[in-house]
C-alpha atoms as a PDB file:
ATOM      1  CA  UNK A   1       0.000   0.000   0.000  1.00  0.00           C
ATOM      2  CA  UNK A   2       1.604   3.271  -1.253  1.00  0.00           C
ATOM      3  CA  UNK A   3       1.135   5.705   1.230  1.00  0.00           C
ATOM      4  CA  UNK A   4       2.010  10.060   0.826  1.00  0.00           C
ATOM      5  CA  UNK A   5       4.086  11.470   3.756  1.00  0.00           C
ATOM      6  CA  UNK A   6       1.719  13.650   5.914  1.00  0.00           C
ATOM      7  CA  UNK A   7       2.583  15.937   9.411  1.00  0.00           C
ATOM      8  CA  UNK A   8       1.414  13.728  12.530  1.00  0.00           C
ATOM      9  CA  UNK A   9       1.974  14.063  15.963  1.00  0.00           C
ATOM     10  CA  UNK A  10       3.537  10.383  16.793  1.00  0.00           C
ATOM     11  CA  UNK A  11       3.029   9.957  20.459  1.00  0.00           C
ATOM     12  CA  UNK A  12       0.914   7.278  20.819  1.00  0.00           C
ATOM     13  CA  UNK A  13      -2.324   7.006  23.341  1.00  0.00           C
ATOM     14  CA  UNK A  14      -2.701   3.961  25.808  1.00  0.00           C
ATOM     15  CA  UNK A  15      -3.704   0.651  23.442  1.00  0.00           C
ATOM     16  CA  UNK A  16      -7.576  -0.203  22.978  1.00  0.00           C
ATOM     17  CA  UNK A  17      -6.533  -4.344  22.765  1.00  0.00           C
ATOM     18  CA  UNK A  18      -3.412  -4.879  20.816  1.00  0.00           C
ATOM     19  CA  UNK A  19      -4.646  -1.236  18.105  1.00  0.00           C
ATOM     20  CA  UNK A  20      -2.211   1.332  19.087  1.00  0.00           C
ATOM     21  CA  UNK A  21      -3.946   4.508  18.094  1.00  0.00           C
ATOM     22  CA  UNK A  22      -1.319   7.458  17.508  1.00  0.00           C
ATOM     23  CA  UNK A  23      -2.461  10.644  19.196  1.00  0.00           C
ATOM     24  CA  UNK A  24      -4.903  12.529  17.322  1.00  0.00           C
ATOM     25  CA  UNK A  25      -5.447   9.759  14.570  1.00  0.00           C
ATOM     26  CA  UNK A  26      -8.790   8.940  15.772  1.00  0.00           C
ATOM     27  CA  UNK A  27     -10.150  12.525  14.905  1.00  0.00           C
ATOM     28  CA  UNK A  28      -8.530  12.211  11.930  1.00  0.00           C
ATOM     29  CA  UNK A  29     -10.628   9.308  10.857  1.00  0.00           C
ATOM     30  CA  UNK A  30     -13.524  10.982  12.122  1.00  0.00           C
ATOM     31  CA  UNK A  31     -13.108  13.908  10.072  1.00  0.00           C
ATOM     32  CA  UNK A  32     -12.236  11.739   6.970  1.00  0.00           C
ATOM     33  CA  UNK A  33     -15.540  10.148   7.673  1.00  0.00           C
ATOM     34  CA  UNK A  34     -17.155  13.276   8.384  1.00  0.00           C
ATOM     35  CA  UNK A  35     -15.897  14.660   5.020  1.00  0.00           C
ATOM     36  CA  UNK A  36     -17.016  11.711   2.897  1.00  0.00           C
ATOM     37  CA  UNK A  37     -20.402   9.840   4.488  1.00  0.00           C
ATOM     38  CA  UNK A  38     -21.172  12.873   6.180  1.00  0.00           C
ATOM     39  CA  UNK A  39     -21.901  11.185   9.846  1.00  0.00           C
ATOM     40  CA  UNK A  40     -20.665  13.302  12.629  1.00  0.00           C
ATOM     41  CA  UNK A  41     -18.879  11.955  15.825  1.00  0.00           C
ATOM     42  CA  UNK A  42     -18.285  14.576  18.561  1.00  0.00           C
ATOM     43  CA  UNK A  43     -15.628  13.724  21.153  1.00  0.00           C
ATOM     44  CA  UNK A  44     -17.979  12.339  23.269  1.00  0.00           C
ATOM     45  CA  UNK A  45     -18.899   9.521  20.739  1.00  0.00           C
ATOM     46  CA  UNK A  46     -15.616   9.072  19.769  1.00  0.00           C
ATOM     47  CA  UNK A  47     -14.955   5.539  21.589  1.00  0.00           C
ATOM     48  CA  UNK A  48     -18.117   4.251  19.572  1.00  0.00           C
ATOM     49  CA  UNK A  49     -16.187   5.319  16.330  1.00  0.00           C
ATOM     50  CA  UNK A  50     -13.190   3.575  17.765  1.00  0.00           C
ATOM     51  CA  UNK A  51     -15.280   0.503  18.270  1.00  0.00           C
ATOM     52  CA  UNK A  52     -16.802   0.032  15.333  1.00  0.00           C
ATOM     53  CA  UNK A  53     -13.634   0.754  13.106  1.00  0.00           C
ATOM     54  CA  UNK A  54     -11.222  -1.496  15.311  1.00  0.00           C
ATOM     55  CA  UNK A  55     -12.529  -4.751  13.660  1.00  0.00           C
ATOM     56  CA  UNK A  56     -11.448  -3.426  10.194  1.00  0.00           C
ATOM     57  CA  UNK A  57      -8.193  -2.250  11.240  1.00  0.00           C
ATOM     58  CA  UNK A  58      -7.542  -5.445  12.930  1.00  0.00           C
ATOM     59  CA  UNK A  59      -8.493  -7.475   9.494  1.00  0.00           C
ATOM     60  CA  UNK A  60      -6.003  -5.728   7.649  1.00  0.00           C
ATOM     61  CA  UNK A  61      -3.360  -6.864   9.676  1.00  0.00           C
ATOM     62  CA  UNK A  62      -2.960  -3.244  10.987  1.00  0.00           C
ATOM     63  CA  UNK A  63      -1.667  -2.841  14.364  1.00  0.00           C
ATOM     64  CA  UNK A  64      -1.721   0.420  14.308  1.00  0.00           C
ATOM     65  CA  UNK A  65      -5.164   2.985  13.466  1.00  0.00           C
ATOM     66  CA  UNK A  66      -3.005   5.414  11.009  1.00  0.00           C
ATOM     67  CA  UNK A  67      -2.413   2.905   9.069  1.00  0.00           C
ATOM     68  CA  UNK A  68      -6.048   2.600   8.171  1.00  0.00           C
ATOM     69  CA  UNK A  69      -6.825   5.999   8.202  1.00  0.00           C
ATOM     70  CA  UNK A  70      -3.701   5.759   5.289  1.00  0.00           C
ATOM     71  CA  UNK A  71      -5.839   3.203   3.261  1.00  0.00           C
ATOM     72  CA  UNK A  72      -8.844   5.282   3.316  1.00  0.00           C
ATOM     73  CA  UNK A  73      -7.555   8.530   2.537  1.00  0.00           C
ATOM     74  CA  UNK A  74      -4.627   7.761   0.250  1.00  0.00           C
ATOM     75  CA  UNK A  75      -4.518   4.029  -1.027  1.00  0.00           C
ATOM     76  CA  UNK A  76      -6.110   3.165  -4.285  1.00  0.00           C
ATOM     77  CA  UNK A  77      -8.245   0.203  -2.200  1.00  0.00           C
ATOM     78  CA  UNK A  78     -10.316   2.845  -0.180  1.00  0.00           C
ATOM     79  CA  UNK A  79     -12.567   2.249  -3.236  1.00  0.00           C
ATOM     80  CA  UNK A  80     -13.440  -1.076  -2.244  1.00  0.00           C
ATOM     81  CA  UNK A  81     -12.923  -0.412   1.946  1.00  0.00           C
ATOM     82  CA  UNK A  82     -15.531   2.638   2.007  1.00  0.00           C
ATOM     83  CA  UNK A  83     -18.771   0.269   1.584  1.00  0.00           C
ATOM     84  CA  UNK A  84     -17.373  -1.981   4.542  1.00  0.00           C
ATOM     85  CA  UNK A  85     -16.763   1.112   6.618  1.00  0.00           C
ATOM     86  CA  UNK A  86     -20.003   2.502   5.932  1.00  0.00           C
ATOM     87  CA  UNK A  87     -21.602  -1.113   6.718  1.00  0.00           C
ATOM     88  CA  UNK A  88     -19.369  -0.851  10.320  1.00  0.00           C
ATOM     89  CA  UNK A  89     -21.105   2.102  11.153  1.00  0.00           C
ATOM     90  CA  UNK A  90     -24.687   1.905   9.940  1.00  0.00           C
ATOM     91  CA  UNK A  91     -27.193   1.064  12.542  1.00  0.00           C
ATOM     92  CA  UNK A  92     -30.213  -0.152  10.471  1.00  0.00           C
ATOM     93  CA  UNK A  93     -32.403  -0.172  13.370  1.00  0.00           C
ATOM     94  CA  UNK A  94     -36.008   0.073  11.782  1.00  0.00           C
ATOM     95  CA  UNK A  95     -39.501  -1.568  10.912  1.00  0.00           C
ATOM     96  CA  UNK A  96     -42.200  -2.247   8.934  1.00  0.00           C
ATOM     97  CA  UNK A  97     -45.292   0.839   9.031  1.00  0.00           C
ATOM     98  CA  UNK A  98     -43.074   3.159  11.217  1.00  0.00           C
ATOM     99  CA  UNK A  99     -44.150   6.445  11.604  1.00  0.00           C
ATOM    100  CA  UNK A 100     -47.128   5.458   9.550  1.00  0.00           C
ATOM    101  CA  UNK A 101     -48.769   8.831   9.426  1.00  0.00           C
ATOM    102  CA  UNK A 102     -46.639  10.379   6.986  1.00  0.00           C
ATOM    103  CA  UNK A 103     -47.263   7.299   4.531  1.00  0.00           C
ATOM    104  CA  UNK A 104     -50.762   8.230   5.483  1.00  0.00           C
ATOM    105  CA  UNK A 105     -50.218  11.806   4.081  1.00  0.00           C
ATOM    106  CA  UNK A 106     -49.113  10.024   1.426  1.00  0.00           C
ATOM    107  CA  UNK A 107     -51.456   7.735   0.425  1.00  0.00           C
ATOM    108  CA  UNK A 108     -54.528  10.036   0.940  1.00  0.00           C
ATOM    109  CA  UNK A 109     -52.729  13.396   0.335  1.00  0.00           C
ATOM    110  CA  UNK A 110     -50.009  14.038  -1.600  1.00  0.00           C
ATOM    111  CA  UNK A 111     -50.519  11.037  -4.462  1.00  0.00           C
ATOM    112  CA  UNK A 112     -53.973  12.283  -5.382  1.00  0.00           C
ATOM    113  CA  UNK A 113     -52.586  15.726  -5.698  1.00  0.00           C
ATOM    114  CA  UNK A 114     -49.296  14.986  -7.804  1.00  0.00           C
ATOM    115  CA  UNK A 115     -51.646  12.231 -10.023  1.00  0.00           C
ATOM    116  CA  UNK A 116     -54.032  14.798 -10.800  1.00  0.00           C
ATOM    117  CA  UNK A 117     -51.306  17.045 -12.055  1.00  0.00           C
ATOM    118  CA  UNK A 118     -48.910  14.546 -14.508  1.00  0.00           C
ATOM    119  CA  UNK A 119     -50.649  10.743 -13.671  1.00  0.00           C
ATOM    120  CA  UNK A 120     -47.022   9.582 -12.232  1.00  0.00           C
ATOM    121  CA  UNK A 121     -45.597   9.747  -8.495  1.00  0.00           C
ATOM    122  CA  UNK A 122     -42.035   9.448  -7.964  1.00  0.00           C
ATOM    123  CA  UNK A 123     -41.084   8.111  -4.597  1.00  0.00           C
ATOM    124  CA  UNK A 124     -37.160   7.904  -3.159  1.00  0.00           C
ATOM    125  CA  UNK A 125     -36.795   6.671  -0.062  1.00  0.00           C
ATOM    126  CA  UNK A 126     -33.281   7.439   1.846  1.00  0.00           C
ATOM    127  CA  UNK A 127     -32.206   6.013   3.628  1.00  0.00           C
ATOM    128  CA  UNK A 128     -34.060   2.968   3.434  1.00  0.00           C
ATOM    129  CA  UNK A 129     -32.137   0.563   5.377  1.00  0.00           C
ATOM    130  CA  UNK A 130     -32.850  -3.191   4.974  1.00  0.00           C
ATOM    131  CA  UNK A 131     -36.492  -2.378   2.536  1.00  0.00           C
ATOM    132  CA  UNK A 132     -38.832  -1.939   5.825  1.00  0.00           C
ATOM    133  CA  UNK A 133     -39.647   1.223   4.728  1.00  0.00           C
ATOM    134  CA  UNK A 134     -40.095   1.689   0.762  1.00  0.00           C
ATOM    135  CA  UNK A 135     -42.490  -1.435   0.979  1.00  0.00           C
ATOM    136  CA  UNK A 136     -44.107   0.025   3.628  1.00  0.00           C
ATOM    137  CA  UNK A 137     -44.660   2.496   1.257  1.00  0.00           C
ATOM    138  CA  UNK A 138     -45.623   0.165  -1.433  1.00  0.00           C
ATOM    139  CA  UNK A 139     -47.985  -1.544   0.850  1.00  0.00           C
ATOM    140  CA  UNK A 140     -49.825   1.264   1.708  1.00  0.00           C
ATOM    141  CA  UNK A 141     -50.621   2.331  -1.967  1.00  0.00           C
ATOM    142  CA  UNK A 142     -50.826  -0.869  -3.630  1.00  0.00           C
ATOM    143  CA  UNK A 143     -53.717  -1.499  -0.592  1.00  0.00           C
ATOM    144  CA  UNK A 144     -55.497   1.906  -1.614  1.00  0.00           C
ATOM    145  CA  UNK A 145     -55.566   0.950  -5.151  1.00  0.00           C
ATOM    146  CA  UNK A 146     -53.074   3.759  -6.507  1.00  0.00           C
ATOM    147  CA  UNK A 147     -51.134   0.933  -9.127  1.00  0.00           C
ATOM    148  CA  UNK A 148     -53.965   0.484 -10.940  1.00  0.00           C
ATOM    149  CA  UNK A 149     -54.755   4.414 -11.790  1.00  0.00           C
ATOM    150  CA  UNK A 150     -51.670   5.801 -12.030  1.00  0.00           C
ATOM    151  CA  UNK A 151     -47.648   5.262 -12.507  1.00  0.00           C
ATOM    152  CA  UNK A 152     -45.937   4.918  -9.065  1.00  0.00           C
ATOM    153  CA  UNK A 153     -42.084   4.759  -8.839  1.00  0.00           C
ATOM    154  CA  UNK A 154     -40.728   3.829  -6.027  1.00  0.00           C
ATOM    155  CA  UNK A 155     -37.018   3.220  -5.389  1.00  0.00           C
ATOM    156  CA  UNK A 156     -35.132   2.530  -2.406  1.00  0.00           C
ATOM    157  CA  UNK A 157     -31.230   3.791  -1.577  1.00  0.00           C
ATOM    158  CA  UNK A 158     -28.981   3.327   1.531  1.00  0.00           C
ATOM    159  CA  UNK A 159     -24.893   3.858   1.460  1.00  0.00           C
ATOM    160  CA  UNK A 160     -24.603   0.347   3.134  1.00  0.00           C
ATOM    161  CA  UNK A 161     -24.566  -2.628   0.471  1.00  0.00           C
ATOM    162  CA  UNK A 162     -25.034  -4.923   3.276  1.00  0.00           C
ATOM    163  CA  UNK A 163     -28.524  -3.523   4.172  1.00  0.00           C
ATOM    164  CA  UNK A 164     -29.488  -3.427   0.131  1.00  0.00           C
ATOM    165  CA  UNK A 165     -28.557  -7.571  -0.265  1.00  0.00           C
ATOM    166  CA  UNK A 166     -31.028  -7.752   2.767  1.00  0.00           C
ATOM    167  CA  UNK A 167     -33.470  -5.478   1.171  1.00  0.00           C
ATOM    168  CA  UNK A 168     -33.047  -7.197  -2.154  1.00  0.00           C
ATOM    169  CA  UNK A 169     -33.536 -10.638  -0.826  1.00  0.00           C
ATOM    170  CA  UNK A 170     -36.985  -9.548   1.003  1.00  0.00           C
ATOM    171  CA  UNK A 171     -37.134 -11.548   3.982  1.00  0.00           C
ATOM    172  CA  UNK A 172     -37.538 -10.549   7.516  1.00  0.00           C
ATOM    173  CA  UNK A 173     -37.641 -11.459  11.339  1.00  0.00           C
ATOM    174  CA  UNK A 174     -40.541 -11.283  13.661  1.00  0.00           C
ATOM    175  CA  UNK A 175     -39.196  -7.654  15.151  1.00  0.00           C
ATOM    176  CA  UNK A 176     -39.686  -6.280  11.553  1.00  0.00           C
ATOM    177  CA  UNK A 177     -43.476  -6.747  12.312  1.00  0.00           C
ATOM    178  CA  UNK A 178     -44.214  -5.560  15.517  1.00  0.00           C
ATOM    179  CA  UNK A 179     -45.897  -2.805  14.358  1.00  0.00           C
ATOM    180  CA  UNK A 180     -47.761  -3.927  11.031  1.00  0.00           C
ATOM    181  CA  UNK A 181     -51.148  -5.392  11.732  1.00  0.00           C
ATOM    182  CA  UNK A 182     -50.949  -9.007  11.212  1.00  0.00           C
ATOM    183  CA  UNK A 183     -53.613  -8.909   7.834  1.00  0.00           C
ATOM    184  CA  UNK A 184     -51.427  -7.266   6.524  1.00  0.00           C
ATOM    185  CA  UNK A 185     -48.553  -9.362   7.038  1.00  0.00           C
ATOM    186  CA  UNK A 186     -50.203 -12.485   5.843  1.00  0.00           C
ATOM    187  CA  UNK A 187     -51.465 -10.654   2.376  1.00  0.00           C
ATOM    188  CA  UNK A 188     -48.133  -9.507   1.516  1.00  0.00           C
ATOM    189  CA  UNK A 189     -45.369 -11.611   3.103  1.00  0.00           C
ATOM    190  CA  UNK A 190     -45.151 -15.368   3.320  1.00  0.00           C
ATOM    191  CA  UNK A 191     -43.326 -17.702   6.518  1.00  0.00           C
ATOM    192  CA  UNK A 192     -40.128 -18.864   5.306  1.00  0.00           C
ATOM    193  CA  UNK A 193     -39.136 -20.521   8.175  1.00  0.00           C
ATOM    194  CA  UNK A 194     -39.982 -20.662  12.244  1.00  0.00           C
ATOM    195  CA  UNK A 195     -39.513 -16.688  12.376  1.00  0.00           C
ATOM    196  CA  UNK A 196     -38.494 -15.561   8.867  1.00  0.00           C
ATOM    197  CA  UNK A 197     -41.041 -13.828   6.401  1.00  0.00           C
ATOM    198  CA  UNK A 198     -40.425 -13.044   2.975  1.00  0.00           C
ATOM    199  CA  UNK A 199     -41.922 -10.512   0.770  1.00  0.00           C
ATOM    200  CA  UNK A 200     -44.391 -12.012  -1.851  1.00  0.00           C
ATOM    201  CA  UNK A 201     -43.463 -11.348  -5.193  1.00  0.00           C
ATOM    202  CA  UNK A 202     -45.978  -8.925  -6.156  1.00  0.00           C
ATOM    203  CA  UNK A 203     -45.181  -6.263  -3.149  1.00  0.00           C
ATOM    204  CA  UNK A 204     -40.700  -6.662  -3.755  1.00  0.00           C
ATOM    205  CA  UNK A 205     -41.370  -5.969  -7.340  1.00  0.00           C
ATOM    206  CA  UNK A 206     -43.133  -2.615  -6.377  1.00  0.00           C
ATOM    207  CA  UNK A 207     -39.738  -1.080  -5.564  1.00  0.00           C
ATOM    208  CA  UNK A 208     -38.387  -0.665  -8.721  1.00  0.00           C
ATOM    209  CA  UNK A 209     -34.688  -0.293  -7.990  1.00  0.00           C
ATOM    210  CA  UNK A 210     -32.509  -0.923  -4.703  1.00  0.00           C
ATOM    211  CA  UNK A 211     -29.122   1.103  -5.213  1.00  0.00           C
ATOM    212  CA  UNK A 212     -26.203   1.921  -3.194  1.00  0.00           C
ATOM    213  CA  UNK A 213     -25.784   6.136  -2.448  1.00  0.00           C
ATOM    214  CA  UNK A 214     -23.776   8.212  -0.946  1.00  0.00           C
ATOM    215  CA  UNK A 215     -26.095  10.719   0.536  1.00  0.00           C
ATOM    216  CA  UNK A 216     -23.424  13.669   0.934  1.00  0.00           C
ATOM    217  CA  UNK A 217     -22.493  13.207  -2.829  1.00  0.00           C
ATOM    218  CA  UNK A 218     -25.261  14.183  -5.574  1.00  0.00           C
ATOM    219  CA  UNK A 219     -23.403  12.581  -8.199  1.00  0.00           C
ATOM    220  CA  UNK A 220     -24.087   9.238  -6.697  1.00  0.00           C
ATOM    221  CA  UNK A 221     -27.744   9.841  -6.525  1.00  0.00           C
ATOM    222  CA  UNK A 222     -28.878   8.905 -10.111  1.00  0.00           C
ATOM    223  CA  UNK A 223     -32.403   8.889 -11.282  1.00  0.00           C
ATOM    224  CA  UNK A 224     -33.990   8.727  -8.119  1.00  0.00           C
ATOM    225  CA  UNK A 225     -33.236  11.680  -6.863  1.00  0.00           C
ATOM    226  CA  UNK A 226     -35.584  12.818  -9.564  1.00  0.00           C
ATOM    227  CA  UNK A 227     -38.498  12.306  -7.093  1.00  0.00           C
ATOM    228  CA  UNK A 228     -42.022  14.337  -5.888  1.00  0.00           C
ATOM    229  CA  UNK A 229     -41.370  12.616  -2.372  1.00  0.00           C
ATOM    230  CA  UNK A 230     -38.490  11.740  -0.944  1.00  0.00           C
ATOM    231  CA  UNK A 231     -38.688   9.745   2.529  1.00  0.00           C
ATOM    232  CA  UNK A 232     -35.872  10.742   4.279  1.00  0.00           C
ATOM    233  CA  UNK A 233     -35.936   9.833   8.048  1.00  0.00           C
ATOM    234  CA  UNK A 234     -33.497   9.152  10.567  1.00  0.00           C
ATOM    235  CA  UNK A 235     -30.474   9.875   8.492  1.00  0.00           C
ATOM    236  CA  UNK A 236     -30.185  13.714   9.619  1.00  0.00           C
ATOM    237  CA  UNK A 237     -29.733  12.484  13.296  1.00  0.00           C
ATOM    238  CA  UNK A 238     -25.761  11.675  12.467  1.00  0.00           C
ATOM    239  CA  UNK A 239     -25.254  14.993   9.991  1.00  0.00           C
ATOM    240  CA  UNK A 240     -24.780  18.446  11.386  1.00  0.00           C
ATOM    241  CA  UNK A 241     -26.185  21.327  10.247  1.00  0.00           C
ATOM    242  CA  UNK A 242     -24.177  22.324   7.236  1.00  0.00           C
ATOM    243  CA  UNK A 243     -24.214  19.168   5.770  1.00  0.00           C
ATOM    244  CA  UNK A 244     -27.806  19.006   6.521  1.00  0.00           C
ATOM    245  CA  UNK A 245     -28.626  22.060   4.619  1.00  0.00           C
ATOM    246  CA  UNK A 246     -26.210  21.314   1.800  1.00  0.00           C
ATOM    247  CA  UNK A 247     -27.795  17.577   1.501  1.00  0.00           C
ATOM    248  CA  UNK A 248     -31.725  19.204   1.495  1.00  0.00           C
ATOM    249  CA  UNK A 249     -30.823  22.164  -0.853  1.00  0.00           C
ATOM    250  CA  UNK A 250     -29.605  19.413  -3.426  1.00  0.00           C
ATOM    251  CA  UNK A 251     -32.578  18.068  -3.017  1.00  0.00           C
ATOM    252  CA  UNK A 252     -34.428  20.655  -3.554  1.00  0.00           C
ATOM    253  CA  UNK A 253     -32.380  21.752  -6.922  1.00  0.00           C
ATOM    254  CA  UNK A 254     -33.211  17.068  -8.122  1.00  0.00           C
ATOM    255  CA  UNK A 255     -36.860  16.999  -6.741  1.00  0.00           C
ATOM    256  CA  UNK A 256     -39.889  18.058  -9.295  1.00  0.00           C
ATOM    257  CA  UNK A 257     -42.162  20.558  -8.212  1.00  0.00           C
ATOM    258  CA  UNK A 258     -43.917  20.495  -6.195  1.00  0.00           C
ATOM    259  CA  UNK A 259     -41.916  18.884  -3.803  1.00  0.00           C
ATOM    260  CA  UNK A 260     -42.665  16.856  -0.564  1.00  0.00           C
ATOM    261  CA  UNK A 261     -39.669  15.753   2.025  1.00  0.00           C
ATOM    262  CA  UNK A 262     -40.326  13.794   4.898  1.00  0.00           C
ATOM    263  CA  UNK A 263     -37.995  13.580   7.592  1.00  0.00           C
ATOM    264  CA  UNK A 264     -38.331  11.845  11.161  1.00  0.00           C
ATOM    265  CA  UNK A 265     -40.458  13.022  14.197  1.00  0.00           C
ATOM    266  CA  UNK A 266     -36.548  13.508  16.219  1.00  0.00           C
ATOM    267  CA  UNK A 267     -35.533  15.636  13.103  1.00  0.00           C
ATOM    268  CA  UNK A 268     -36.227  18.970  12.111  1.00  0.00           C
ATOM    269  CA  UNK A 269     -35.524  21.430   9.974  1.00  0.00           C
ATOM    270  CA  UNK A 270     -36.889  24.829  11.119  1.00  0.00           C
ATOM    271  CA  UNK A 271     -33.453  26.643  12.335  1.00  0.00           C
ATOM    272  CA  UNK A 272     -31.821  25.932   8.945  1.00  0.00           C
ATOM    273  CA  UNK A 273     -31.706  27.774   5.619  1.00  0.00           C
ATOM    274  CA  UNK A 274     -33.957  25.358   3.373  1.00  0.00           C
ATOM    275  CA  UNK A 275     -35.929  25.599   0.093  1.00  0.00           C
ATOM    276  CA  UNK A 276     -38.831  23.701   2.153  1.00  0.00           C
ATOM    277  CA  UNK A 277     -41.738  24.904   4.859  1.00  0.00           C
ATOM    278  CA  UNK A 278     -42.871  23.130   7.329  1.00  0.00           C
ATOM    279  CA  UNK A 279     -46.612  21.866   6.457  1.00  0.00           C
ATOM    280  CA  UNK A 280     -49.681  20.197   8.021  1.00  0.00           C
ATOM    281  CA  UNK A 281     -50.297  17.641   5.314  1.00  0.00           C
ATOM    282  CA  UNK A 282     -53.086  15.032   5.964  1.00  0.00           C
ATOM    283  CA  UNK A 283     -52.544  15.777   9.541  1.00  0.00           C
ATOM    284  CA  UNK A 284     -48.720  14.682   9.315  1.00  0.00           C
ATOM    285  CA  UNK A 285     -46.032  17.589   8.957  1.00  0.00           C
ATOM    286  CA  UNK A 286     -44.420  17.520   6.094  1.00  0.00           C
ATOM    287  CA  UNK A 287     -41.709  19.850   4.300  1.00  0.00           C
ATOM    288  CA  UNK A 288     -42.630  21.064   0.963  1.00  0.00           C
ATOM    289  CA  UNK A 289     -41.366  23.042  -1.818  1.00  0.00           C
ATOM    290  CA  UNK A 290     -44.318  24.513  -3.969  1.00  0.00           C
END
C-alpha cells in the first residue's frame, strides 16, 4: 500500500486491545468520515467510532489505526474499503409501518394531488435501510388501489450494500413486524421458516430499484433523486447542520415541483436555511417546496 508522507503528531495514546492509536489519529478518521459519508462523531462519541472501526483495522493486519486511516484517505483500495466502513457504522435499526402517518399523508394526500397534475408519483426513499420502509410504502398504496390508476415509482437507496442484499432478498424477522397489523402481514409476506417472512413477489417488485448512495455526494444519486417525495428519516440524526442544509438544498435543486420531504419526528428542519416549509399535510407535517 503506497502511502504520501503527511505531518502527525507520533506519540501514541494507551492501546484499545493490541490497536495502538497514535495521538490525534482517531479525529482524523472521524473527520475523513465526516468529510465523505457525512456522519458526525463529537468527542464524546468518539470511543463508539473507535469501536466500530477497530474490527477493520484489525483485518487488515494493521496494528496500528493510522495505518487505516492511510488506506482510506490515500490508497487506491479505499474504493473497495468505504462500503465496509459505511456497513461498520450503519445502525439499520427500523420496521415495517413506522411512523405510519406520513405514509398516510401520502397515500390520501399528496398522491392524489401529484396524479391529478402529470398521472405519475415518484417516490425515493433514503435512507431505506434493509427495505422496511419503501415497501411500507408500497404496501400502503398498492392497498389503496393507486397501481392500478396511475404510474408509481418507487425506489429505495442506503450507502450500506449490506442492508441493500437484505433489502433485495426480502425476507424478515418477527421484530420487523411488531408494528404492522398481522392482515397485513399475511397478504403480503409469506413464513419462510420458524420466524423468517419473505416478501411475496408482487409487493418486492413494487420497488423498482434498490441502489447503493452516498447521501453527501449528488453525483451518486442517479435517477432517483428525480423524485415528488423523498422519505428521508433518521439519516439527519448523524449529519450536522451544514451538511444538513447542503444535503436538502440538493434536493431541492433534483426533486420536481412540487416537492414533498419527509424527515423523522426527532428531526427537524426549522433553524436551517432550506428551500422547504414546514406543512400540516393530511394531519402529518411535512416539508414542501411549492
Amino acid at each position: 500500500m503506497s502511502k504520501t508522507p503527511v505531518n502527525l503528531p507520533q506519540a501514541v495514546r494507551p492501546q484499545h486491545g493490541t490497536l495502538r492509536i497514535p495521538d490525534r489519529t482517531l479525529e482524523l478518521v472521524r473527520d475523513l468520515v465526516q468529510a465523505e459519508i457525512g456522519m458526525t462523531y463529537d468527542d464524546s462519541r468518539l470511543h463508539f467510532l473507535r469501536d466500530r472501526i477497530t474490527p477493520l483495522v484489525v483485518n487488515h493486519g494493521f496494528d496500528s489505526l493510522l495505518d487505516y486511516y492511510y488506506l482510506l484517505k490515500y490508497d487506491a483500495a479505499a474504493q473497495d474499503e468505504w462500503p465496509r466502513l459505511v456497513d461498520a457504522l450503519a445502525v439499520q435499526e427500523t420496521y415495517f409501518w413506522r411512523e405510519f402517518d406520513q405514509i398516510r399523508a401520502l397515500v390520501d394526500v399528496i398522491v392524489p394531488s401529484l396524479a391529478a397534475r402529470r398521472g405519475q408519483v415518484r417516490i425515493w426513499s433514503l435512507p431505506c435501510a434493509s427495505g422496511e420502509e419503501p415497501l411500507s410504502i408500497a404496501m400502503a398504496l398498492a392497498d389503496a388501489g393507486w397501481y392500478e390508476r396511475c404510474d408509481i415509482d418507487v425506489r429505495g437507496s442506503d450507502a450500506s450494500e449490506a442492508a441493500l442484499i437484505r433489502a433485495r432478498a426480502g425476507r424478515y424477522g418477527e421484530r420487523a413486524f411488531r408494528q404492522l397489523p398481522d392482515a397485513l402481514r399475511e397478504r403480503h409476506f409469506t413464513r419462510t421458516g420458524p420466524t423468517e417472512w419473505t416478501a411475496a413477489a408482487a409487493l418486492h417488485r413494487r420497488v423498482r430499484s434498490w441502489t447503493r448512495v452516498n447521501a453527501v455526494q449528488p453525483a451518486s444519486w442517479g435517477a432517483a433523486a428525480e423524485a415528488d417525495v423523498i422519505f428521508c428519516r433518521n439519516l439527519f440524526i448523524y449529519f450536522d447542520s451544514a451538511t444538513v442544509e447542503r444535503v436538502v438544498a440538493s434536493f431541492a435543486e433534483r426533486m420536481r415541483r412540487p416537492s414533498y420531504l419527509c424527515i423523522a419526528a426527532a428531526e427537524s428542519l426549522l433553524r436551517l436555511s432550506t428551500p422547504f416549509s414546514l406543512e400540516d399535510v393530511g394531519g402529518s407535517f411535512v416539508y414542501v417546496r411549492t
